[in-house]
N, C-alpha and C. Protein backbone atom coordinates (compact mmCIF):
# COMPACT_ATOMS: atom_id res chain seq x y z
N UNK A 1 -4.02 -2.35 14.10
CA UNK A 1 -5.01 -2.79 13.14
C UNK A 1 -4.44 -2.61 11.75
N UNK A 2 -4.61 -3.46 10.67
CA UNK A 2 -4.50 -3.42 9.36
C UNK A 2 -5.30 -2.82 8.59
N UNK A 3 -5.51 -1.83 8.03
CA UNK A 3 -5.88 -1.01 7.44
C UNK A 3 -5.82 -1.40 5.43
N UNK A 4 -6.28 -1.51 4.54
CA UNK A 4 -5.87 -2.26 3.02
C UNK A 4 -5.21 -0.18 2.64
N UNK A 5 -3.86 -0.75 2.52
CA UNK A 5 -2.92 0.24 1.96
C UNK A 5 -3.46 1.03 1.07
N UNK A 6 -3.97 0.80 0.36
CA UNK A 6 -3.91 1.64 -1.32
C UNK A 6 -5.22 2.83 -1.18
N UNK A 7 -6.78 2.28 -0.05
CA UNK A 7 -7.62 2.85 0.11
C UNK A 7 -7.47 3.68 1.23
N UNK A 8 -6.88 3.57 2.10
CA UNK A 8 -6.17 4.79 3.04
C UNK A 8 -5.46 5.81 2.10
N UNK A 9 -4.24 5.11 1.40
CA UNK A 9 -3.71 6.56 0.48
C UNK A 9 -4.83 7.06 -0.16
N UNK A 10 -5.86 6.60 -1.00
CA UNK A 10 -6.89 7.22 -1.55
C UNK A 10 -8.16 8.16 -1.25
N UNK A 11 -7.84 7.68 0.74
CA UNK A 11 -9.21 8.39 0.69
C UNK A 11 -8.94 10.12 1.47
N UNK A 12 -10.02 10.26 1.35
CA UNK A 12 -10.52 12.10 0.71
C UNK A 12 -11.51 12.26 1.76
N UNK A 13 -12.14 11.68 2.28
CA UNK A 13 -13.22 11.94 3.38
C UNK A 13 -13.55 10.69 4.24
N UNK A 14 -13.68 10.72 5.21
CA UNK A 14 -13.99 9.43 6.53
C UNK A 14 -15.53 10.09 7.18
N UNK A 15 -16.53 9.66 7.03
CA UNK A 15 -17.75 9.87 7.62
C UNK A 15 -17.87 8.72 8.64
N UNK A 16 -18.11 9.65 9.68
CA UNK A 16 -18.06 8.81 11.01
C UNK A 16 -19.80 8.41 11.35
N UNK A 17 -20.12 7.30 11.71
CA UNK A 17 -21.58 6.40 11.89
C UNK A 17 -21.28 6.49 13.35
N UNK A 18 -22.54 6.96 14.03
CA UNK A 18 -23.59 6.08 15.12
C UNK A 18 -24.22 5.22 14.65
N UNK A 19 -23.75 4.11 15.03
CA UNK A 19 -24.29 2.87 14.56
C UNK A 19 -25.50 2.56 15.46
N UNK A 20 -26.89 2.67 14.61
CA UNK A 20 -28.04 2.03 15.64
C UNK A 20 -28.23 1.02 15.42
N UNK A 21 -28.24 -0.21 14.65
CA UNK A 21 -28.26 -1.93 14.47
C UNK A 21 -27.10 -2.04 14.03
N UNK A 22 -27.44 -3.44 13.55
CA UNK A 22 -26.44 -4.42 13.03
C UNK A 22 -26.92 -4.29 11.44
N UNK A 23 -26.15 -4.44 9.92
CA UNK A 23 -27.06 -4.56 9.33
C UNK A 23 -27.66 -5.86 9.16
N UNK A 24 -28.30 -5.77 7.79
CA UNK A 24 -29.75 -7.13 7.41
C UNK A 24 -28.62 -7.93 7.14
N UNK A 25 -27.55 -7.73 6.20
CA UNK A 25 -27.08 -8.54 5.59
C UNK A 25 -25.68 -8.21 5.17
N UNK A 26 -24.82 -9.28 5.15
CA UNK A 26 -22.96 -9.07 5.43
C UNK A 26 -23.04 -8.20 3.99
N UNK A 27 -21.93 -7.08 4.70
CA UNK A 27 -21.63 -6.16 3.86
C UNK A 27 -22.49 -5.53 3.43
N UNK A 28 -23.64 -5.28 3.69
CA UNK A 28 -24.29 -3.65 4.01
C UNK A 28 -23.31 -2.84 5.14
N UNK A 29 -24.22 -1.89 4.59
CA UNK A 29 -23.76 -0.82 5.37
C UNK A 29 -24.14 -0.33 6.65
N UNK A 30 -23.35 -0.22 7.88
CA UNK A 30 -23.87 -0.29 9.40
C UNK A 30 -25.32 0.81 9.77
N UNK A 31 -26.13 0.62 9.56
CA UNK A 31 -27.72 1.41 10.04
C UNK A 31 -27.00 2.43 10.65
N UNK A 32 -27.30 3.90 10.71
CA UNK A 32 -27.04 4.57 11.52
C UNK A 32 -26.85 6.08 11.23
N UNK A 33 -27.05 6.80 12.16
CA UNK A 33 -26.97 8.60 11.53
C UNK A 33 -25.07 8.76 11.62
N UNK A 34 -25.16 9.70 10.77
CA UNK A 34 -23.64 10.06 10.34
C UNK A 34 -23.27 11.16 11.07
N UNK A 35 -22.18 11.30 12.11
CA UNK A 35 -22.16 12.23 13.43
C UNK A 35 -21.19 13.45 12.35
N UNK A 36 -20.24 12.51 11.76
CA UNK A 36 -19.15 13.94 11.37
C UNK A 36 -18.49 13.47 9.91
N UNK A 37 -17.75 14.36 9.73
CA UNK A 37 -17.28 14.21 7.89
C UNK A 37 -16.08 14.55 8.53
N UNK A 38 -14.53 13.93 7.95
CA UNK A 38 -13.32 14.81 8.42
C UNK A 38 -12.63 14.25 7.24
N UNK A 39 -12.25 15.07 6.74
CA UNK A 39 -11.45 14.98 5.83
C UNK A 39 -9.87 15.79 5.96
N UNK A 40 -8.86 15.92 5.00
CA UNK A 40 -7.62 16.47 4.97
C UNK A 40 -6.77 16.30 5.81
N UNK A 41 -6.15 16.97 6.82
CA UNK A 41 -5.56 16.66 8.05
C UNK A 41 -6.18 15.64 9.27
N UNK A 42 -7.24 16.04 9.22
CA UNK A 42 -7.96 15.58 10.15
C UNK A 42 -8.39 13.85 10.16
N UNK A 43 -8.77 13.77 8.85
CA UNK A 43 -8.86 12.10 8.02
C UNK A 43 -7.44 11.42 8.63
N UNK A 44 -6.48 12.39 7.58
CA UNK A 44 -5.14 11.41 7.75
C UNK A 44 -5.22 11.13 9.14
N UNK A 45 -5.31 11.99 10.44
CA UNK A 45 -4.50 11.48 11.24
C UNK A 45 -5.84 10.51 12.31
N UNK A 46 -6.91 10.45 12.28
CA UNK A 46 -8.06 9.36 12.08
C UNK A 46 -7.32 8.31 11.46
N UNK A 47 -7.04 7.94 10.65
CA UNK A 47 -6.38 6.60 9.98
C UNK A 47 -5.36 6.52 10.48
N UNK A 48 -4.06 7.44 10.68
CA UNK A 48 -3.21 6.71 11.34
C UNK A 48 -3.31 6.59 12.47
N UNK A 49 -4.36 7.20 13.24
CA UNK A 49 -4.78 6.74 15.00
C UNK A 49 -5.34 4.87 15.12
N UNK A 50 -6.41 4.68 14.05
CA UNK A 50 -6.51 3.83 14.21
C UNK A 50 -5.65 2.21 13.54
N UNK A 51 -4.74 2.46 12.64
CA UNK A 51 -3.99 1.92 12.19
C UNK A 51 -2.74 1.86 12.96
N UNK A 52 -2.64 2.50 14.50
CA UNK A 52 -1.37 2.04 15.66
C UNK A 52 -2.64 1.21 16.03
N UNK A 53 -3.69 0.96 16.37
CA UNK A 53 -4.79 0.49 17.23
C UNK A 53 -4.05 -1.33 17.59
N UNK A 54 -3.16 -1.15 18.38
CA UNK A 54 -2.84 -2.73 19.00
C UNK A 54 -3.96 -4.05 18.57
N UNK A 55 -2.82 -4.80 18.38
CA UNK A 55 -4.03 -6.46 18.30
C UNK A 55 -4.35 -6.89 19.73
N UNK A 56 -5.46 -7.06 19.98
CA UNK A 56 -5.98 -8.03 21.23
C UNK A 56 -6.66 -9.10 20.83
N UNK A 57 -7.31 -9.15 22.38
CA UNK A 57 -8.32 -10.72 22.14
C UNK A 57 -9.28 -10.50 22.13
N UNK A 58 -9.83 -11.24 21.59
CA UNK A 58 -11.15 -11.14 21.61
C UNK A 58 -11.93 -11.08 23.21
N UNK A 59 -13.16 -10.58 23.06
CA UNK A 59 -14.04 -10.79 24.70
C UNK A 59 -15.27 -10.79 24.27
N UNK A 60 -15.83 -11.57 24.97
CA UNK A 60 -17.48 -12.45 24.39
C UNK A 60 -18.44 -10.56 25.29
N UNK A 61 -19.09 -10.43 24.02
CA UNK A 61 -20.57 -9.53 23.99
C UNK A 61 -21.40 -9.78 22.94
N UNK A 62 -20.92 -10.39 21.72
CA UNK A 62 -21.98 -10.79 20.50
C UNK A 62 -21.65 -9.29 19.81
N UNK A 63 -21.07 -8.70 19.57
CA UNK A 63 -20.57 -7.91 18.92
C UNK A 63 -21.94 -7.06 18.74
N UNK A 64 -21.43 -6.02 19.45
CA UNK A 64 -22.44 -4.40 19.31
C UNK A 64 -22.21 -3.16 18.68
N UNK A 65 -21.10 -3.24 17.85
CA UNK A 65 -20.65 -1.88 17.86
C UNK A 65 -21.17 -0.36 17.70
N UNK A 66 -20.06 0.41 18.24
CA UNK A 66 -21.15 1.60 18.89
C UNK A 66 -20.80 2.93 17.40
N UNK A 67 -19.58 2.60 16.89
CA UNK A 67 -19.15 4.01 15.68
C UNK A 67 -18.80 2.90 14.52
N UNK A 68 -18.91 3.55 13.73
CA UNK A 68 -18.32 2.54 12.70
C UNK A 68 -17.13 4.42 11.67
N UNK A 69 -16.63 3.77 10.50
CA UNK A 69 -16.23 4.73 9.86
C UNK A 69 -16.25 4.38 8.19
N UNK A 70 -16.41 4.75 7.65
CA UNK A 70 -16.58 4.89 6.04
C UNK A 70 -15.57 5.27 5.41
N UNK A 71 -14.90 5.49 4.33
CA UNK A 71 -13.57 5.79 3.88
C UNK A 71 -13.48 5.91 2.50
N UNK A 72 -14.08 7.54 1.71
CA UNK A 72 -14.38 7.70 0.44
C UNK A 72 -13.25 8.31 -0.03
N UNK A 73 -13.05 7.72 -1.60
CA UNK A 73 -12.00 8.25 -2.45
C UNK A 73 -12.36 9.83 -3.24
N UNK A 74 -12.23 10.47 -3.92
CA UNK A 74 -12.24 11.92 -4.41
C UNK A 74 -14.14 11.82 -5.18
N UNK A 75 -14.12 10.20 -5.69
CA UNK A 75 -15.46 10.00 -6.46
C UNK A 75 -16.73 10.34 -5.42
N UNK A 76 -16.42 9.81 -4.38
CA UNK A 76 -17.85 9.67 -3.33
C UNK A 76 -18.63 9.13 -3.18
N UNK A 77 -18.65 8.20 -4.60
CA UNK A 77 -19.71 7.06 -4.86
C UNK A 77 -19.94 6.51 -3.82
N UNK A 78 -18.84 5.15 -3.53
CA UNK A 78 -19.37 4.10 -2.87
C UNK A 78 -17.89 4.11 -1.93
N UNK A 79 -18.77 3.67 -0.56
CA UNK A 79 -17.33 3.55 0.46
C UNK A 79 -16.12 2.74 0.12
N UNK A 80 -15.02 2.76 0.12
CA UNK A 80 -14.17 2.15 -0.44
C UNK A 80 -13.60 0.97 0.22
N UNK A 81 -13.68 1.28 2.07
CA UNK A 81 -14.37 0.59 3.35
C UNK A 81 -14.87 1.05 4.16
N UNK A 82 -15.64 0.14 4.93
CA UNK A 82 -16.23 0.67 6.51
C UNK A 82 -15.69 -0.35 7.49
N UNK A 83 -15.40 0.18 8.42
CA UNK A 83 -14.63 -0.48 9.71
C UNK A 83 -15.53 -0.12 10.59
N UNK A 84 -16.43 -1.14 11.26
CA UNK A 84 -17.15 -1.28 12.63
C UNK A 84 -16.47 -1.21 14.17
N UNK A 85 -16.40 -0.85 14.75
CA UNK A 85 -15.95 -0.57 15.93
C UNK A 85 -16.54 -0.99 17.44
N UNK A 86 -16.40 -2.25 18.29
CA UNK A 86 -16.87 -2.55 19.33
C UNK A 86 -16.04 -2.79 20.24
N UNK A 87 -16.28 -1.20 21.12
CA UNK A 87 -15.61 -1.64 22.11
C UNK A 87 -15.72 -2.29 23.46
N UNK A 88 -16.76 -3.25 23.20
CA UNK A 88 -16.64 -4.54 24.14
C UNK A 88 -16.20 -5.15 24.19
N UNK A 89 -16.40 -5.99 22.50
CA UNK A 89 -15.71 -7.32 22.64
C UNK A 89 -14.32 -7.25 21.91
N UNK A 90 -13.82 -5.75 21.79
CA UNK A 90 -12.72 -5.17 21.40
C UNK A 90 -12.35 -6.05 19.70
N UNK A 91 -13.73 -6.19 18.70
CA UNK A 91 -13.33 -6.45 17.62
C UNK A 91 -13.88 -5.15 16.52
N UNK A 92 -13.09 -5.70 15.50
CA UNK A 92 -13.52 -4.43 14.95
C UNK A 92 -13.74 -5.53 13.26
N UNK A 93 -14.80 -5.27 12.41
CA UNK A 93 -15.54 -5.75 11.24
C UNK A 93 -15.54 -4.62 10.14
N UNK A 94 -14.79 -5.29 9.06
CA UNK A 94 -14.40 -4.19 7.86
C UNK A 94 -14.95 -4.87 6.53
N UNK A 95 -15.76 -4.04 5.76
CA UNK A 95 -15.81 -4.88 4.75
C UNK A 95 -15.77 -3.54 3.48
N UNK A 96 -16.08 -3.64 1.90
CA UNK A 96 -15.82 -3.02 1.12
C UNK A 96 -15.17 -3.39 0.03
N UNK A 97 -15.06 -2.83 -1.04
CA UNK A 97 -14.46 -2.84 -2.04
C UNK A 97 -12.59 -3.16 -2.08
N UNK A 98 -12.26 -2.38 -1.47
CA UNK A 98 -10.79 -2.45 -0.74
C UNK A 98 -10.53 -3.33 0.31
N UNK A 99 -11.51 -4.18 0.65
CA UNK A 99 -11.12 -4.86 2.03
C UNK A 99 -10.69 -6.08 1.65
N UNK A 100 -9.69 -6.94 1.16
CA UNK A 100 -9.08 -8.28 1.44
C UNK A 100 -9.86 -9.24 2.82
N UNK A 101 -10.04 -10.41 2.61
CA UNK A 101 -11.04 -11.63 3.05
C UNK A 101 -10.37 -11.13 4.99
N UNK A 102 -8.76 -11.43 4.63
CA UNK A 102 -7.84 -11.74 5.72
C UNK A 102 -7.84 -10.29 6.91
N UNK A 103 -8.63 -9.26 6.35
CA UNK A 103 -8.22 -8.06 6.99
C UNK A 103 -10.15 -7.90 7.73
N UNK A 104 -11.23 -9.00 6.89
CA UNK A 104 -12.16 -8.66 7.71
C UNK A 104 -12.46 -8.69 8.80
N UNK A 105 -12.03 -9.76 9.46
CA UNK A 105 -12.05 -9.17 11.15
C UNK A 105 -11.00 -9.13 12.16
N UNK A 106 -10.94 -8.09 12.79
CA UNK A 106 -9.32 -8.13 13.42
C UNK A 106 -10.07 -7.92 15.24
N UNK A 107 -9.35 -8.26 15.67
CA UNK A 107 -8.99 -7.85 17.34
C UNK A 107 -8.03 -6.87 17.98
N UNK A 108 -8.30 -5.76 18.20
CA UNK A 108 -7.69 -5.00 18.86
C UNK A 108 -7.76 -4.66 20.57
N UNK A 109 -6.71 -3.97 21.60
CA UNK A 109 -6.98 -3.59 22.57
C UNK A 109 -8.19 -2.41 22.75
N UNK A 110 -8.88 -2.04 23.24
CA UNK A 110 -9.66 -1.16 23.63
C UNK A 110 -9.21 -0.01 24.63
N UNK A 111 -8.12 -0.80 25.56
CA UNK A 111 -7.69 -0.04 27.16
C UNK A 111 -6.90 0.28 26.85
N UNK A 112 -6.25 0.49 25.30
CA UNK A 112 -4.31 1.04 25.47
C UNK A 112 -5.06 2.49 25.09
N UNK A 113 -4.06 3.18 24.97
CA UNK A 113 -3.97 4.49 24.87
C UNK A 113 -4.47 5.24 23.18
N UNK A 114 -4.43 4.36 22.32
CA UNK A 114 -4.80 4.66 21.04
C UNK A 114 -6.38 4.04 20.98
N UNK A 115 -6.88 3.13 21.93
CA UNK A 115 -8.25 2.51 21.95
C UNK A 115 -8.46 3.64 22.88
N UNK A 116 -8.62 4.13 23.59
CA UNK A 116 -8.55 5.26 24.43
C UNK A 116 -9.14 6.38 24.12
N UNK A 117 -7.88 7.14 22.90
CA UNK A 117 -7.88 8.17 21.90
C UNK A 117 -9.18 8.40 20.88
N UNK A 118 -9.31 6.79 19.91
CA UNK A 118 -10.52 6.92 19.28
C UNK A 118 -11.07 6.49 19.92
N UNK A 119 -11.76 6.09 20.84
CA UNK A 119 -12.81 6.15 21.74
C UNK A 119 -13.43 7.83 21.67
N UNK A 120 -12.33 8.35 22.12
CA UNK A 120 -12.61 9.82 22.56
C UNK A 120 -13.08 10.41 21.69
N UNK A 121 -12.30 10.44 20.28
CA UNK A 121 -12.36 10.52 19.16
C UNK A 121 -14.53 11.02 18.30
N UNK A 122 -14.43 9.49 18.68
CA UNK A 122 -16.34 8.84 18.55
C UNK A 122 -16.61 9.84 19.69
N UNK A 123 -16.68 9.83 20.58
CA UNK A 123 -17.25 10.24 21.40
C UNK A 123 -17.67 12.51 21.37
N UNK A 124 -16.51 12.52 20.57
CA UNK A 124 -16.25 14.13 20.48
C UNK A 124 -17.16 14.71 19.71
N UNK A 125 -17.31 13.29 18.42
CA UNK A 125 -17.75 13.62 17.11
C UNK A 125 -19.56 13.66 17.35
N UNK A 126 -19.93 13.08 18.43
CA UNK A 126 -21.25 12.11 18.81
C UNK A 126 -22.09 12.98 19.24
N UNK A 127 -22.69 14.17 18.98
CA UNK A 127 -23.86 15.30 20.01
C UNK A 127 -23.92 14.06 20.96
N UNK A 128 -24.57 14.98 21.93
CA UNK A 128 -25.37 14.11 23.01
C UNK A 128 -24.55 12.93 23.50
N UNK A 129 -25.57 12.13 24.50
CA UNK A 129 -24.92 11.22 25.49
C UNK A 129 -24.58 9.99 24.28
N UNK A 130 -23.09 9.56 24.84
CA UNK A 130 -22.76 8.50 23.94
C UNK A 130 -22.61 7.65 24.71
């Protein structure tokens, strides 16, 4: 997955979403309670887990996604991006301040070993049944 360079070096905290809808309207922000905060070590290597995340194909579900992630610079203001995460139809939906047109929606594998990982990842961060 492509990740926009400059807001990965910048960011300072990744707040991870249970996503419960879709939002109202493109580029809001995904509805949902916020499971975890990781920042420092833990951020970096969150971004570079999902930035090996293989390209795939697409697979028809109408796009559900189940985590999304947020990606704040030192300010905190406003997300710098959020990357949606579905691993059905194995696409993933980014939008933000930092996000370039060409990087909003990508296709990744779900079944390799890094779709795998953050799967697990969401899942660690998630109380309760995910």
């Amino acid at each position: 997955m492509q990740l926009p360079t400059d807001a990965v070096a910048a960011t300072v905290l990744i707040e991870v979403v249970r996503i419960s809808a879709l939002p109202i309207q493109r580029g809001a922000p995904y509805p949902g309670r916020a499971v975890a905060y990781w920042t420092g070590k833990e951020a970096a290597e969150a971004l570079a887990l999902i930035g090996t995340l293989p390209s795939g194909q697409q697979h028809r579900c109408g796009f559900s996604p189940g985590w999304s992630v947020r990606a704040y610079e030192d300010s905190l203001d406003l997300a710098l991006f959020e990357a949606a995460f579905c691993f059905s139809c194995h696409e993933i939906r980014m939008h933000g301040p930092a996000v370039p047109p060409e990087l909003a929606t990508q296709f990744f594998d779900a079944d390799t070993p890094p779709g795998q990982a953050l799967l697990a990842l969401f899942r660690a961060a998630t109380p309760g049944p995910s």
